[in-house]
PDB file of N, CA and C in Angstrom:
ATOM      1  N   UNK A   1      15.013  -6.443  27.118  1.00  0.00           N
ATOM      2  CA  UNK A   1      13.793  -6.436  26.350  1.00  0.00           C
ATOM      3  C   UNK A   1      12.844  -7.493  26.912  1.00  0.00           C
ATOM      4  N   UNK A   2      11.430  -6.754  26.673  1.00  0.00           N
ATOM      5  CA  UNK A   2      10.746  -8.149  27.532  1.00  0.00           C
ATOM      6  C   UNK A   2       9.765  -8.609  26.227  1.00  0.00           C
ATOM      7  N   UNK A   3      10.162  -7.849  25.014  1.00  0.00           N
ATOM      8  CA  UNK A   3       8.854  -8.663  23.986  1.00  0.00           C
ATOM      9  C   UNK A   3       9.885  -8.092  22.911  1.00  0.00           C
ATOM     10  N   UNK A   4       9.146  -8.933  22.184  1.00  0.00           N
ATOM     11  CA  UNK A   4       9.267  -8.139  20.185  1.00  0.00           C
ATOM     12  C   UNK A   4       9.194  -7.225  20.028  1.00  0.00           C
ATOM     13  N   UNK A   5       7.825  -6.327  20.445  1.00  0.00           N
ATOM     14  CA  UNK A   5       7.316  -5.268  20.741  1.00  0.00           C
ATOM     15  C   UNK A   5       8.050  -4.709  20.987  1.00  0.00           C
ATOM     16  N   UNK A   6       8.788  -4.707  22.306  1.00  0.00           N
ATOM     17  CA  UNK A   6       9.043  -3.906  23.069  1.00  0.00           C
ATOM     18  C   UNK A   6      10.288  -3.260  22.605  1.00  0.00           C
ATOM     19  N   UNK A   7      10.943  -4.149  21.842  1.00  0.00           N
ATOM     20  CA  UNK A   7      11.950  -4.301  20.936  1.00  0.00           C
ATOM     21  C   UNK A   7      12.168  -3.326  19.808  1.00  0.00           C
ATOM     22  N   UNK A   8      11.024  -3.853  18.672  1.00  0.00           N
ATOM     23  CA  UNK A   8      10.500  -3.267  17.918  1.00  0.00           C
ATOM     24  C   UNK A   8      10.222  -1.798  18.247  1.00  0.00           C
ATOM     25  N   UNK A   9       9.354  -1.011  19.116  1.00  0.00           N
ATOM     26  CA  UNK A   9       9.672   0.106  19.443  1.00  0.00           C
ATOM     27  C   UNK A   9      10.723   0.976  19.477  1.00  0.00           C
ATOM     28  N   UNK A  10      11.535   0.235  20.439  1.00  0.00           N
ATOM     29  CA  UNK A  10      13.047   1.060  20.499  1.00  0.00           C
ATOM     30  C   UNK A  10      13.729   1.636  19.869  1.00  0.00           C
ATOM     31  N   UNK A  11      13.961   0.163  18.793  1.00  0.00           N
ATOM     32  CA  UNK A  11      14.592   0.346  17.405  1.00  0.00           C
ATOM     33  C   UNK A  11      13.885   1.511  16.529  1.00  0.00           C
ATOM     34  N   UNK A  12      12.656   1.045  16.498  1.00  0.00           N
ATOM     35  CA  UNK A  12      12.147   2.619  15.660  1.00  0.00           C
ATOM     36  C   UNK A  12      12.087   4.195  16.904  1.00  0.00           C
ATOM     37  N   UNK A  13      11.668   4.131  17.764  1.00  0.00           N
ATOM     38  CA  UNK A  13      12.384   5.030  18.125  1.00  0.00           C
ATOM     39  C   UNK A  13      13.934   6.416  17.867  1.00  0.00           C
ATOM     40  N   UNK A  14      14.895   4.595  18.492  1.00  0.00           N
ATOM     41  CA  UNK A  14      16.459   5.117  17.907  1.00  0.00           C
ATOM     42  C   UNK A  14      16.616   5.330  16.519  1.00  0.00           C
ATOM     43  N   UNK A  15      15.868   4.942  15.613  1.00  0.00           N
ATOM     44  CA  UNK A  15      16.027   5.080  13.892  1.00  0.00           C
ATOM     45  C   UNK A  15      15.182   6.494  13.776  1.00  0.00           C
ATOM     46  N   UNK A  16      14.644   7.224  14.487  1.00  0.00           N
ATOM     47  CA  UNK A  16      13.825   8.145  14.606  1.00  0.00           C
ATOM     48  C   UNK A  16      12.987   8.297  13.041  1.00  0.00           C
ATOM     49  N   UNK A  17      11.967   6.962  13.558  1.00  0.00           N
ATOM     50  CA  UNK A  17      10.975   6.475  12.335  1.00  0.00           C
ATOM     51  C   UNK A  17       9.571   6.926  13.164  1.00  0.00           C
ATOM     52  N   UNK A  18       8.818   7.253  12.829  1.00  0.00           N
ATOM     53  CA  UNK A  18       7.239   7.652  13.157  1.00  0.00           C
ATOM     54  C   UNK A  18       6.194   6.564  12.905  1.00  0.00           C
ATOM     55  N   UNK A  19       6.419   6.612  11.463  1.00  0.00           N
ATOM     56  CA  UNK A  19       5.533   6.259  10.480  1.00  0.00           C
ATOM     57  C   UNK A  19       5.386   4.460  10.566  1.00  0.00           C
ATOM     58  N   UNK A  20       6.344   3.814  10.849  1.00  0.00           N
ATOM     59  CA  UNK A  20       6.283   2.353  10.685  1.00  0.00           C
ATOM     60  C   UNK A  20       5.525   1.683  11.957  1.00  0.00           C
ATOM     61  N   UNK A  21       4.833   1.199  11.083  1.00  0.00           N
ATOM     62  CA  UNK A  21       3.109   0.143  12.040  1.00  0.00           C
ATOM     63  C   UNK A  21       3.926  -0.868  12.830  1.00  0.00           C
ATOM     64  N   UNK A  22       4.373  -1.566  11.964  1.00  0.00           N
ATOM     65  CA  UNK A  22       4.553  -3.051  12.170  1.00  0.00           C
ATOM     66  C   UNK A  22       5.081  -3.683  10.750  1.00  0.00           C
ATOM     67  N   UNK A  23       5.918  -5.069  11.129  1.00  0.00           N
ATOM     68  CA  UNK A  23       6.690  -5.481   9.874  1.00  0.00           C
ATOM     69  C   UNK A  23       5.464  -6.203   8.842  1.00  0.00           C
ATOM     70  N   UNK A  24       4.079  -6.803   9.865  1.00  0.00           N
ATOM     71  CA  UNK A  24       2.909  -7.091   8.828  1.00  0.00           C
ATOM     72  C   UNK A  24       2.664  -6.354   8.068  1.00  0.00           C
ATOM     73  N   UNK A  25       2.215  -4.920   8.894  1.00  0.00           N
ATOM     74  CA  UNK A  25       1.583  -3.673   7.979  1.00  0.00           C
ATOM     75  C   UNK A  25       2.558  -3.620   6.835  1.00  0.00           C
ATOM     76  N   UNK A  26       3.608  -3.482   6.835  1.00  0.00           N
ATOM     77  CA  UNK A  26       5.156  -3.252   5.821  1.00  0.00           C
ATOM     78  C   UNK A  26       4.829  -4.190   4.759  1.00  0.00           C
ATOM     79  N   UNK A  27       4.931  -5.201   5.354  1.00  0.00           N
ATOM     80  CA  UNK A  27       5.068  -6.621   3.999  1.00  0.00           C
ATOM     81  C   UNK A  27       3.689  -6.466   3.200  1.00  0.00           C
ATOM     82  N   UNK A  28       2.639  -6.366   3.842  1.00  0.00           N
ATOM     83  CA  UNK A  28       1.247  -6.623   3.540  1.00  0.00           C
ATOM     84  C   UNK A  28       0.961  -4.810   2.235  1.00  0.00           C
ATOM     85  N   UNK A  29       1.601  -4.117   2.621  1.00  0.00           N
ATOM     86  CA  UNK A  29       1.741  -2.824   2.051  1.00  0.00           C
ATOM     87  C   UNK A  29       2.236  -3.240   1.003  1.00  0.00           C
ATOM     88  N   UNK A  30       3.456  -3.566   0.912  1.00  0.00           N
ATOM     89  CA  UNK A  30       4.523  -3.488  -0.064  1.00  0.00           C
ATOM     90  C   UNK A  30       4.034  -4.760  -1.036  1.00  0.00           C
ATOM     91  N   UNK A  31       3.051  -5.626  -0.761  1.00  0.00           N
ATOM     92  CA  UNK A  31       2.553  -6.815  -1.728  1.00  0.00           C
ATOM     93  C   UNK A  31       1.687  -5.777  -2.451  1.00  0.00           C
ATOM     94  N   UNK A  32       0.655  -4.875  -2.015  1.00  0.00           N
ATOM     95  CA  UNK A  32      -0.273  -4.783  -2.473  1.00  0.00           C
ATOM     96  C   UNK A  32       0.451  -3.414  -3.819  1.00  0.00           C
ATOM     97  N   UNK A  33       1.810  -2.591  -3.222  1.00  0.00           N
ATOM     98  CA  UNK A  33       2.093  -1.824  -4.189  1.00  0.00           C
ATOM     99  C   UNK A  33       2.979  -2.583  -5.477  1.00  0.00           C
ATOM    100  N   UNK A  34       2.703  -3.635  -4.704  1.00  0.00           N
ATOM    101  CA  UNK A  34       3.896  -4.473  -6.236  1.00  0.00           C
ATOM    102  C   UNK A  34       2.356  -4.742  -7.280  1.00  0.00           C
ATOM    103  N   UNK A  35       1.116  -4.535  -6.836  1.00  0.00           N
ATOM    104  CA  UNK A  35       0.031  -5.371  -7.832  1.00  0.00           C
ATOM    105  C   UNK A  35      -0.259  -6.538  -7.498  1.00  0.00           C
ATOM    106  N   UNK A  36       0.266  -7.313  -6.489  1.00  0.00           N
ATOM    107  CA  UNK A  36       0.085  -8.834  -5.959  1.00  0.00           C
ATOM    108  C   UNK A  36      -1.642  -8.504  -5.724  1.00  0.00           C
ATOM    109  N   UNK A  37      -2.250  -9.655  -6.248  1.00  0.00           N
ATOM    110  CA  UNK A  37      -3.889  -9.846  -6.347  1.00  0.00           C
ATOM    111  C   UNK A  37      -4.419  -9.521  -4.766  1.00  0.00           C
ATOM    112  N   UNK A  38      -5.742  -8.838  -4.125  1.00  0.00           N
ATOM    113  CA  UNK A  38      -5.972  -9.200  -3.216  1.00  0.00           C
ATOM    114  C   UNK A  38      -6.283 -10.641  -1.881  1.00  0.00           C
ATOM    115  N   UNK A  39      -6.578 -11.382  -2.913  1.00  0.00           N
ATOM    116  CA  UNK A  39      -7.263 -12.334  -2.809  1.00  0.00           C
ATOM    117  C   UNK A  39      -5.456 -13.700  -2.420  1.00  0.00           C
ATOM    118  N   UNK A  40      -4.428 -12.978  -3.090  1.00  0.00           N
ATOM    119  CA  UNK A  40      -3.581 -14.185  -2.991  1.00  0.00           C
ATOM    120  C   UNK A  40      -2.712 -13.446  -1.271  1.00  0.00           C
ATOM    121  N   UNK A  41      -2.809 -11.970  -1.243  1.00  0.00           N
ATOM    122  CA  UNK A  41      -2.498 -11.497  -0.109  1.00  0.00           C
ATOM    123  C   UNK A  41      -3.036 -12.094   1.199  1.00  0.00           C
ATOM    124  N   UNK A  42      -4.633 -12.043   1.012  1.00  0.00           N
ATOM    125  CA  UNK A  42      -5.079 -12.202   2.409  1.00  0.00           C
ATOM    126  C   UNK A  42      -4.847 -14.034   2.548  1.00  0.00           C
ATOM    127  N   UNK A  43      -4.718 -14.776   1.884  1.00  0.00           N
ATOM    128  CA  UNK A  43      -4.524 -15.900   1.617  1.00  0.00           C
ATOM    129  C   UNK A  43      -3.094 -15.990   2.736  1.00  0.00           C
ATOM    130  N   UNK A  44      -2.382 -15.241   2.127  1.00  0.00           N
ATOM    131  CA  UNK A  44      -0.998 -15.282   2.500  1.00  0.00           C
ATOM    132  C   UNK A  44      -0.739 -14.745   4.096  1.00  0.00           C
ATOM    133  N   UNK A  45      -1.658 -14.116   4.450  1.00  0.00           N
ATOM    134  CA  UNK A  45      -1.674 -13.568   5.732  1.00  0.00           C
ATOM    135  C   UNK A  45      -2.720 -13.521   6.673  1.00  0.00           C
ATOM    136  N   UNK A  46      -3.458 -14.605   5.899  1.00  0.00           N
ATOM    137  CA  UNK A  46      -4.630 -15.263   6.793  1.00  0.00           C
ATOM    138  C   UNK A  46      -5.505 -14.676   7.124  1.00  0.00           C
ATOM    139  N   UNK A  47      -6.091 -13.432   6.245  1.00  0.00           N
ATOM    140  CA  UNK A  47      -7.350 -12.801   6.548  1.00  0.00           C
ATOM    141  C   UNK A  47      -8.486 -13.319   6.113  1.00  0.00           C
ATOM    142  N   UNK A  48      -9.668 -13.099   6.624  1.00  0.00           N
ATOM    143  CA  UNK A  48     -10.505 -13.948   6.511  1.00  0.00           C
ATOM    144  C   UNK A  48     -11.718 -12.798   5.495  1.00  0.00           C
ATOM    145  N   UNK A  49     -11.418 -11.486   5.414  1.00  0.00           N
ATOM    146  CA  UNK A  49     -12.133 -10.265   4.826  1.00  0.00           C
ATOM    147  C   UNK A  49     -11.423  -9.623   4.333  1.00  0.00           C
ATOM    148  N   UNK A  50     -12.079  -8.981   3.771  1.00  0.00           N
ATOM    149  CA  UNK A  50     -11.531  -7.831   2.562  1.00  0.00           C
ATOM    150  C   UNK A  50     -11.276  -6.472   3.830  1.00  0.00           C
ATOM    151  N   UNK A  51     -12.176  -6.196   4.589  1.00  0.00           N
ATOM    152  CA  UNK A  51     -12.233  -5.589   5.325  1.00  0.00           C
ATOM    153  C   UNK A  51     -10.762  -5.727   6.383  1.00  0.00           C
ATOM    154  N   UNK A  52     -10.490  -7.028   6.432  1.00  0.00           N
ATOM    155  CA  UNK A  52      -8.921  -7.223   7.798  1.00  0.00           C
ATOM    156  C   UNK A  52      -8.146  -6.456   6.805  1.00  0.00           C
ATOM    157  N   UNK A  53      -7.833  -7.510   5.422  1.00  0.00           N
ATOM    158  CA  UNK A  53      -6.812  -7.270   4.363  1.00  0.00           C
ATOM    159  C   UNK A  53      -6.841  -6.001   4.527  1.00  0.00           C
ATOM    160  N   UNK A  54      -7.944  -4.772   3.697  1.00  0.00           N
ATOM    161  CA  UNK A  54      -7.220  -3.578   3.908  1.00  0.00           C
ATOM    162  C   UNK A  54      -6.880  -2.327   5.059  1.00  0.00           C
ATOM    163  N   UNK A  55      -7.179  -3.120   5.947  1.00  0.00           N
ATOM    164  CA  UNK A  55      -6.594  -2.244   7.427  1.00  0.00           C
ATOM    165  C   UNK A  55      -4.938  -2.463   7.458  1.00  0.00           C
ATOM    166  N   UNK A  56      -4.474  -3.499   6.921  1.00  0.00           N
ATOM    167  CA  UNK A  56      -3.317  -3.631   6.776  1.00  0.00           C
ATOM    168  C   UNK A  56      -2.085  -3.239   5.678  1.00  0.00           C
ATOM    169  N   UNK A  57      -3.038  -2.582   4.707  1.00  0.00           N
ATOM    170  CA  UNK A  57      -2.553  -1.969   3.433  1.00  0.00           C
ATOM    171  C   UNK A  57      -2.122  -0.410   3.843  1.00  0.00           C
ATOM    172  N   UNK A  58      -1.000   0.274   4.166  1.00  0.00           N
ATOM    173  CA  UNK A  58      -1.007   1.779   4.619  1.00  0.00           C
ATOM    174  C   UNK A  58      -0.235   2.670   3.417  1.00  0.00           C
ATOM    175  N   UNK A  59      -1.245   2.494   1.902  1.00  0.00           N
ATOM    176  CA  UNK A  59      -0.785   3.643   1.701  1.00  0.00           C
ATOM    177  C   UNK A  59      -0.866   4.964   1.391  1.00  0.00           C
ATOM    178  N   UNK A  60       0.410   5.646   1.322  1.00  0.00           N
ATOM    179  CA  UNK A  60       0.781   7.330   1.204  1.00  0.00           C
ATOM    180  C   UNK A  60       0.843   7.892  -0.169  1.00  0.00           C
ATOM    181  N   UNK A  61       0.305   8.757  -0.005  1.00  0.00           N
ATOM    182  CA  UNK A  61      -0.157  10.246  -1.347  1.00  0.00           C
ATOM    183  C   UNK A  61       1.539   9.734  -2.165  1.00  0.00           C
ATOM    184  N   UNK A  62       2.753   9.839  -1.631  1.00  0.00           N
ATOM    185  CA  UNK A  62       3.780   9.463  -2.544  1.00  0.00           C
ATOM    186  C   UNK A  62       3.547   8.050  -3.376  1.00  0.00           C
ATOM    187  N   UNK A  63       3.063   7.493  -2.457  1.00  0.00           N
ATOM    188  CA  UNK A  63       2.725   5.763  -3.161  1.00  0.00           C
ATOM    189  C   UNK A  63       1.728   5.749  -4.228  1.00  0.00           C
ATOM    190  N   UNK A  64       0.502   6.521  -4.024  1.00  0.00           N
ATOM    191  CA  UNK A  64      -0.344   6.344  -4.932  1.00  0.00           C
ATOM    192  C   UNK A  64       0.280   7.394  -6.015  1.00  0.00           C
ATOM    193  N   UNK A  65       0.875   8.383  -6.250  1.00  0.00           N
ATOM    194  CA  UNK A  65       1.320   9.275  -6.930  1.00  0.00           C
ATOM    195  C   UNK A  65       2.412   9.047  -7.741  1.00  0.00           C
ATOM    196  N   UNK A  66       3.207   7.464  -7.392  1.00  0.00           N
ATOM    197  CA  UNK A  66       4.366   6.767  -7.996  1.00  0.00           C
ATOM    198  C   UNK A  66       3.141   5.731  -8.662  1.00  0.00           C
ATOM    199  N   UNK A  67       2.329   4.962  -8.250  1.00  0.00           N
ATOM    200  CA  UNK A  67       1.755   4.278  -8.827  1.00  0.00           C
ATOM    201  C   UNK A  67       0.984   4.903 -10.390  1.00  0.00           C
ATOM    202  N   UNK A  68       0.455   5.804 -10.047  1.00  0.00           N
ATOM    203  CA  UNK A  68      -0.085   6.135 -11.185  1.00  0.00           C
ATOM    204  C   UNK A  68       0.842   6.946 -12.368  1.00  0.00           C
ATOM    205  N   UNK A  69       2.078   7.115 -12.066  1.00  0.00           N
ATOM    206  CA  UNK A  69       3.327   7.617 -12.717  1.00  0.00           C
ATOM    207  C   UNK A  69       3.235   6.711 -14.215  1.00  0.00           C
ATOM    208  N   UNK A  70       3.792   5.617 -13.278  1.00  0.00           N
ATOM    209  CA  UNK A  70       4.017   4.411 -14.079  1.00  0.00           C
ATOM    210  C   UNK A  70       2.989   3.902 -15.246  1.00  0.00           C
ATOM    211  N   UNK A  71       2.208   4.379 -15.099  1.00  0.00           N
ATOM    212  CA  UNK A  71       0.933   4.333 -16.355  1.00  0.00           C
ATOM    213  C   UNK A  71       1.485   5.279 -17.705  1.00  0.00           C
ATOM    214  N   UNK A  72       1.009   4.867 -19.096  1.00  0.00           N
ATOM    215  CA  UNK A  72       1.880   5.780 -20.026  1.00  0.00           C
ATOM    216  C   UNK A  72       0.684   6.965 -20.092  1.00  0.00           C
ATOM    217  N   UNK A  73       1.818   7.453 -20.271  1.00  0.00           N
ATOM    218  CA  UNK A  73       1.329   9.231 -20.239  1.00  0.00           C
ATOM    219  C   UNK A  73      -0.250   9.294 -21.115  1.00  0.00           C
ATOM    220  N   UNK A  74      -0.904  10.249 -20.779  1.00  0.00           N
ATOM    221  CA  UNK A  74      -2.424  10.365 -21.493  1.00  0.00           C
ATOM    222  C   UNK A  74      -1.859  11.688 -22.351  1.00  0.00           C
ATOM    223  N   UNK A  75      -1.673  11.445 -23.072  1.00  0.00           N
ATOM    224  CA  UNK A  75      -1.563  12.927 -24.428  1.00  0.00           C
ATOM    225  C   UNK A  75      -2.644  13.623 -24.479  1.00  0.00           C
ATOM    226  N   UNK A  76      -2.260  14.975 -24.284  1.00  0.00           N
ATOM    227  CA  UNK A  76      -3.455  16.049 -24.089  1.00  0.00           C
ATOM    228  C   UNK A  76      -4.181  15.964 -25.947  1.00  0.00           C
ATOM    229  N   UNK A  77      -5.420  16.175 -25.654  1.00  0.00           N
ATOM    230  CA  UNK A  77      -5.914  16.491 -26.894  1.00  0.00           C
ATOM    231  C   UNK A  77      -5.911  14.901 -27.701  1.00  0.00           C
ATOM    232  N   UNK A  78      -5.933  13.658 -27.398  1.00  0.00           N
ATOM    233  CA  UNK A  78      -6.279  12.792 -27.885  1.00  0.00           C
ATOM    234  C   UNK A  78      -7.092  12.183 -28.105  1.00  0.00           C
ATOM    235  N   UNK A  79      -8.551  12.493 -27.027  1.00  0.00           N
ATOM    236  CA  UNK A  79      -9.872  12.234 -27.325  1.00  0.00           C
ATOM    237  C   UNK A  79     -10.318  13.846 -27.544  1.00  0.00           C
ATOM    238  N   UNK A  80     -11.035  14.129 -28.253  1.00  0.00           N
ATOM    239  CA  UNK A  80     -12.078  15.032 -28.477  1.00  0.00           C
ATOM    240  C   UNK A  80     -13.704  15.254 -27.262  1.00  0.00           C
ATOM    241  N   UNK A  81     -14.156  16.436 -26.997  1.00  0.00           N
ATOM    242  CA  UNK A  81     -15.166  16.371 -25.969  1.00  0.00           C
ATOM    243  C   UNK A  81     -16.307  14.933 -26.492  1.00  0.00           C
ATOM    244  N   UNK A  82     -16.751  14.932 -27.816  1.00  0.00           N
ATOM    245  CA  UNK A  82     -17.071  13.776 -28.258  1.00  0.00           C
ATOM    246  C   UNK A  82     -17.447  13.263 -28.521  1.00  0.00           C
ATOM    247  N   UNK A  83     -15.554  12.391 -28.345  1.00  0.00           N
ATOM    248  CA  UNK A  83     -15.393  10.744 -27.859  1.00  0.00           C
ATOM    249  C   UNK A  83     -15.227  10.524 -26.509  1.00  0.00           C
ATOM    250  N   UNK A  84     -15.306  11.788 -25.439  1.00  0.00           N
ATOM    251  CA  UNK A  84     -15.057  11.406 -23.917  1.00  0.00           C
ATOM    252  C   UNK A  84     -16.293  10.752 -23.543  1.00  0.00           C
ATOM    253  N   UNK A  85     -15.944   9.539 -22.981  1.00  0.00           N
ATOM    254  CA  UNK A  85     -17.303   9.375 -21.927  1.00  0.00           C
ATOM    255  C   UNK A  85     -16.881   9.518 -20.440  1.00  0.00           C
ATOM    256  N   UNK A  86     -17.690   9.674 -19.863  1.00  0.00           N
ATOM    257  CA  UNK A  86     -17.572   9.716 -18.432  1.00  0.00           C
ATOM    258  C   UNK A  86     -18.647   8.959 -18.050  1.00  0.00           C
ATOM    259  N   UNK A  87     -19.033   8.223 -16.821  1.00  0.00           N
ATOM    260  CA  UNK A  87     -20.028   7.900 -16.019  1.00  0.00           C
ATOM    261  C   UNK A  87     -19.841   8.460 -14.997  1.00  0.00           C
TER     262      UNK A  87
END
C-alpha cells in the first residue's frame, strides 16, 4: 500500500461497497442523522461554511424515510380543511 487511500479503496472494493465516500463523509453523515446541531458538527470538523458542512452530509431516500418514521404518527382526519394552514 502506498497511502490510506490507496488502502481504503481496496478494502471497499474487496467488501464490494460502492456507496462509501470516505470515513469523514460517514462520521459527518451519521452526526447529522443522530440530530447533532449543525453548527457543533462543522465546529467538530473544522468547516468554516454551511456550504463545506453540507457537502459532507450524504443522505439516502432510506435515511430521510427512517427519519421522518420516527415522528408520531399524524391521524388522518384530525385537523379539518379549516383549521389547515398551509403557506
Amino acid at each position: 500500500m502506498t497511502s490510506i487511500r490507496t488502502a481504503f479503496e481496496l478494502a471497499k472494493e474487496k467488501a464490494g461497497i460502492d456507496d462509501l465516500r470516505d470515513l469523514r463523509h460517514t462520521c459527518i453523515t451519521k452526526w447529522a442523522m443522530q440530530g447533532i446541531a449543525q453548527q457543533a458538527i462543522m465546529a467538530a470538523a473544522g468547516h468554516h461554511s454551511i456550504q463545506q458542512s453540507n457537502a459532507y452530509v450524504n443522505m439516502k431516500d432510506e435515511h430521510l424515510k427512517a427519519a421522518f418514521k420516527s415522528l408520531t404518527p399524524i391521524q388522518e382526519n384530525a385537523l379539518d380543511a379549516a383549521q389547515a394552514v398551509s403557506y
